[in-house]
C-alpha atoms as a PDB file:
ATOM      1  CA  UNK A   1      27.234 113.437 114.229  1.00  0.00           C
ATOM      2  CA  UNK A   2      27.783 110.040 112.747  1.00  0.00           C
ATOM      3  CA  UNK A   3      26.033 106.777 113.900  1.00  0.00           C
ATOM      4  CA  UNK A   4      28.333 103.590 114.984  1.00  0.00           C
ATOM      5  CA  UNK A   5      27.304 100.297 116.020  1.00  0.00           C
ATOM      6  CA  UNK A   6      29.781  98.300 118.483  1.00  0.00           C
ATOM      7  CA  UNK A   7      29.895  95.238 118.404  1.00  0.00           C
ATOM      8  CA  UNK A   8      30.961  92.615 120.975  1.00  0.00           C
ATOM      9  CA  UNK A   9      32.631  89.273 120.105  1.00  0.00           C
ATOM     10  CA  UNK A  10      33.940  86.721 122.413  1.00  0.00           C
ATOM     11  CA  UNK A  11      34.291  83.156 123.022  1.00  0.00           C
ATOM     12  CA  UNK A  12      31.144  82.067 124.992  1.00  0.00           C
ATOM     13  CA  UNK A  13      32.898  79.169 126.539  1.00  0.00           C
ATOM     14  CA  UNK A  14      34.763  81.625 128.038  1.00  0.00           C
ATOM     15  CA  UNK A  15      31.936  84.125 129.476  1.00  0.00           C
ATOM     16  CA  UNK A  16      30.159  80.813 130.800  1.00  0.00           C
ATOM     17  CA  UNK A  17      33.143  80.210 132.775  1.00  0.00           C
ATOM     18  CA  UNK A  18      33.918  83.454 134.635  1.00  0.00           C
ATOM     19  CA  UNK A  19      33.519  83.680 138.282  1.00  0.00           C
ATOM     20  CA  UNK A  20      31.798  86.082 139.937  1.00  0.00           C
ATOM     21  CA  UNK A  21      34.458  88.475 140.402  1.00  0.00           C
ATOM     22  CA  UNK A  22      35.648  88.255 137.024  1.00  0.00           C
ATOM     23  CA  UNK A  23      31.576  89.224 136.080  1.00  0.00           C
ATOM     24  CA  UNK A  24      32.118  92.414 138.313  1.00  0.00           C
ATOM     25  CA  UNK A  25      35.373  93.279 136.564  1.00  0.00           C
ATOM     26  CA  UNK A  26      33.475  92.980 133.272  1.00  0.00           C
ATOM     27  CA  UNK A  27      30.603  95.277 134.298  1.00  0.00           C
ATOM     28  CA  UNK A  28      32.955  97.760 136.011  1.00  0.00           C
ATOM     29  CA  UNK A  29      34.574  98.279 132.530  1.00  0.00           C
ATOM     30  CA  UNK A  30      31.378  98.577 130.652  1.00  0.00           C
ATOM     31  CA  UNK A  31      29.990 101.207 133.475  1.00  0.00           C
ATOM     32  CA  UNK A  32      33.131 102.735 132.833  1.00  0.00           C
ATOM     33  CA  UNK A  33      32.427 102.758 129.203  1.00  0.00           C
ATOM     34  CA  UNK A  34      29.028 104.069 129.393  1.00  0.00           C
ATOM     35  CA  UNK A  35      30.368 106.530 132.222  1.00  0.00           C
ATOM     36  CA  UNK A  36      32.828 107.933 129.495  1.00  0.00           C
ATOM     37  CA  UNK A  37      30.836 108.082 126.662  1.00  0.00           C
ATOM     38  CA  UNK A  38      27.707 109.779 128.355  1.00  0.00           C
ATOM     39  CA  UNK A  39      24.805 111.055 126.005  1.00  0.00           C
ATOM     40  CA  UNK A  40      26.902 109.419 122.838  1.00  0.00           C
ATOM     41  CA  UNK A  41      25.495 105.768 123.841  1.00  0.00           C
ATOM     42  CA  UNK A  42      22.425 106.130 122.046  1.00  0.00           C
ATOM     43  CA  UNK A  43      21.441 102.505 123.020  1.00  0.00           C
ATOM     44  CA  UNK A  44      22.994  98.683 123.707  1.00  0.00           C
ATOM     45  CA  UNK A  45      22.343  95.471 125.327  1.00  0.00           C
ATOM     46  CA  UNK A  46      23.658  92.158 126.427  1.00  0.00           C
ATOM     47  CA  UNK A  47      22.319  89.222 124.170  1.00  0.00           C
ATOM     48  CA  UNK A  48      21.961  85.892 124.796  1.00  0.00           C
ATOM     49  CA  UNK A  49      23.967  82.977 124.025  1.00  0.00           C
ATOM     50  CA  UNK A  50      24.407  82.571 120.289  1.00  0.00           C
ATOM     51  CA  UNK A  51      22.561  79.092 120.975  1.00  0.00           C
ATOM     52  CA  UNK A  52      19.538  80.820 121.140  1.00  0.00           C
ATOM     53  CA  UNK A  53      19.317  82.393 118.064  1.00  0.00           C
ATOM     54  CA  UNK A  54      16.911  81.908 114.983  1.00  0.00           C
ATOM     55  CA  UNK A  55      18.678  82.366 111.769  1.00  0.00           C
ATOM     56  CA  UNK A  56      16.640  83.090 108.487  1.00  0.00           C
ATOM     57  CA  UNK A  57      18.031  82.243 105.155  1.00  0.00           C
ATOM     58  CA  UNK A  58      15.526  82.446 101.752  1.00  0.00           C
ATOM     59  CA  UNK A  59      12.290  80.274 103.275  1.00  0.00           C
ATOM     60  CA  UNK A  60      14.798  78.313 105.584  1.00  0.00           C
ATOM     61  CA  UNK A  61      14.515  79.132 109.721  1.00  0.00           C
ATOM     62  CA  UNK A  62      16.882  77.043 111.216  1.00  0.00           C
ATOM     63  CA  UNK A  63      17.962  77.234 114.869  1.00  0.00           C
ATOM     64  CA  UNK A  64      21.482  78.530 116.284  1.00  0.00           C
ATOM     65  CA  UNK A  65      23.571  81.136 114.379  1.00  0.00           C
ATOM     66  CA  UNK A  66      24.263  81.084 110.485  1.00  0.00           C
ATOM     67  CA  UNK A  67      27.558  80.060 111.050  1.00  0.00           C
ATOM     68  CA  UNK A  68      29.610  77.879 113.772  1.00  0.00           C
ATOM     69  CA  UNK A  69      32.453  80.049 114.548  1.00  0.00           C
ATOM     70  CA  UNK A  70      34.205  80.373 118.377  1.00  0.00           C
ATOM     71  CA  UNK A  71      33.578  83.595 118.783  1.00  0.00           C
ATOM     72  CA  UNK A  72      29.871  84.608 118.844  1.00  0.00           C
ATOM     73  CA  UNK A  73      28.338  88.216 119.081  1.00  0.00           C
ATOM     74  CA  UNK A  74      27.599  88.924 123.095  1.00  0.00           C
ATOM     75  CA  UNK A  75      26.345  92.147 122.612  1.00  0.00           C
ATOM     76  CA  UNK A  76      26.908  95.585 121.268  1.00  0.00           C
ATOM     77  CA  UNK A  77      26.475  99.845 121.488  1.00  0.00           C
ATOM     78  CA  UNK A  78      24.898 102.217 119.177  1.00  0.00           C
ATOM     79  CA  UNK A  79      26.773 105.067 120.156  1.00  0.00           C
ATOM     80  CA  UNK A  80      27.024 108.494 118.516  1.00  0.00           C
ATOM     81  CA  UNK A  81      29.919 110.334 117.644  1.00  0.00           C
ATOM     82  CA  UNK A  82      31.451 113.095 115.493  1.00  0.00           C
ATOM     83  CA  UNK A  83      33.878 110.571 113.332  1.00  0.00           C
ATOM     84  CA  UNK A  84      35.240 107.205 113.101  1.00  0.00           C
ATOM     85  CA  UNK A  85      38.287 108.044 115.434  1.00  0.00           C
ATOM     86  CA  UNK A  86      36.552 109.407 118.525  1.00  0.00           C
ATOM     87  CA  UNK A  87      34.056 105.927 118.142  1.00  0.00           C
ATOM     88  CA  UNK A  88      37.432 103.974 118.333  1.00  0.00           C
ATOM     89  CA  UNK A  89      38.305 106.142 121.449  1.00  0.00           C
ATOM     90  CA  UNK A  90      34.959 105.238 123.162  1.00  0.00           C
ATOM     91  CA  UNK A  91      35.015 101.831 122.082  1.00  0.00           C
ATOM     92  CA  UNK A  92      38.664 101.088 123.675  1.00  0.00           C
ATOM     93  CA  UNK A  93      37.713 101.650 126.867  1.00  0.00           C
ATOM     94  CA  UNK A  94      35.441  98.375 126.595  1.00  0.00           C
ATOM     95  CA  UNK A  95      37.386  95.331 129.050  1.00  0.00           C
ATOM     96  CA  UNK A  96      36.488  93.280 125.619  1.00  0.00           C
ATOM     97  CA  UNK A  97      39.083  95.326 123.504  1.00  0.00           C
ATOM     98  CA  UNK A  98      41.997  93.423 125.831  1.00  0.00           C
ATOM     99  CA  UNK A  99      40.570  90.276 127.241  1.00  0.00           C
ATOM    100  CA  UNK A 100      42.409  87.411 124.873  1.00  0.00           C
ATOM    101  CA  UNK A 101      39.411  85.518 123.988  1.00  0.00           C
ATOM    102  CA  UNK A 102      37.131  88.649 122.569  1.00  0.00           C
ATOM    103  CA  UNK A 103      37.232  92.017 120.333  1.00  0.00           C
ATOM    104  CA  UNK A 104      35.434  94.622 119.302  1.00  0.00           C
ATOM    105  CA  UNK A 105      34.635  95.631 115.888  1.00  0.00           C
ATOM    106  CA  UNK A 106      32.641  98.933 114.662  1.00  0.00           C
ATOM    107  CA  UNK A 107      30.848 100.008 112.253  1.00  0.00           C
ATOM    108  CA  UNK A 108      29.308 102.567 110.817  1.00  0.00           C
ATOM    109  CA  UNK A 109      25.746 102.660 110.532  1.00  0.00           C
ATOM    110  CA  UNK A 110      24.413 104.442 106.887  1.00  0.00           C
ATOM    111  CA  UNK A 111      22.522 107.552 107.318  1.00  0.00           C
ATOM    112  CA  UNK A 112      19.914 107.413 104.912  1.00  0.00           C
ATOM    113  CA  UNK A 113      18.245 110.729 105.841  1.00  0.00           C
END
């Protein structure tokens, strides 16, 4: 079984402005996910915004992200499966594959054992 990291993009504007109904839609579809995936989510998390980061770069530590894009990184999976297309079927199930201001992207993660 191959290792794949999910990651979620979005425009933070835009998950600052939800309601509260839209937040339950959005955590319906990720217990969905995790429902449907089962023992193959190895891990994941929510992170906060991209305004809280600490970026290192050579001797430099500067605050915020390295780079001032609109979509930031909102969180992500580390999921488990036997190749790249069963990670893609997982990771469509995510609400953030269709919502119009995020995506998903995966990759996959090196085994070096």
């Amino acid at each position: 079984m191959a290792k794949y990291l999910i990651l979620i993009y979005g425009d933070e504007r835009e998950w600052s402005a939800m309601t509260a109904h839209d937040r339950q839609r959005l955590e319906e579809g990720h217990l969905g996910f995790r429902a449907a995936a089962g023992p193959a989510v190895l891990g994941g998390e929510e992170l906060e915004p991209a305004s809280t980061a600490t970026s290192l770069r050579g001797a430099t530590v500067t605050d915020g992200p390295f780079l001032e894009t609109k979509e930031a990184l909102g969180g992500f999976y580390l999921i488990e499966a036997p190749d790249l297309d069963e990670a893609i079927a997982l990771a469509s199930r995510l609400p953030e594959v269709t919502a119009g201001h995020s995506g998903v992207e995966i990759r996959p993660v090196v085994d070096h054992g």
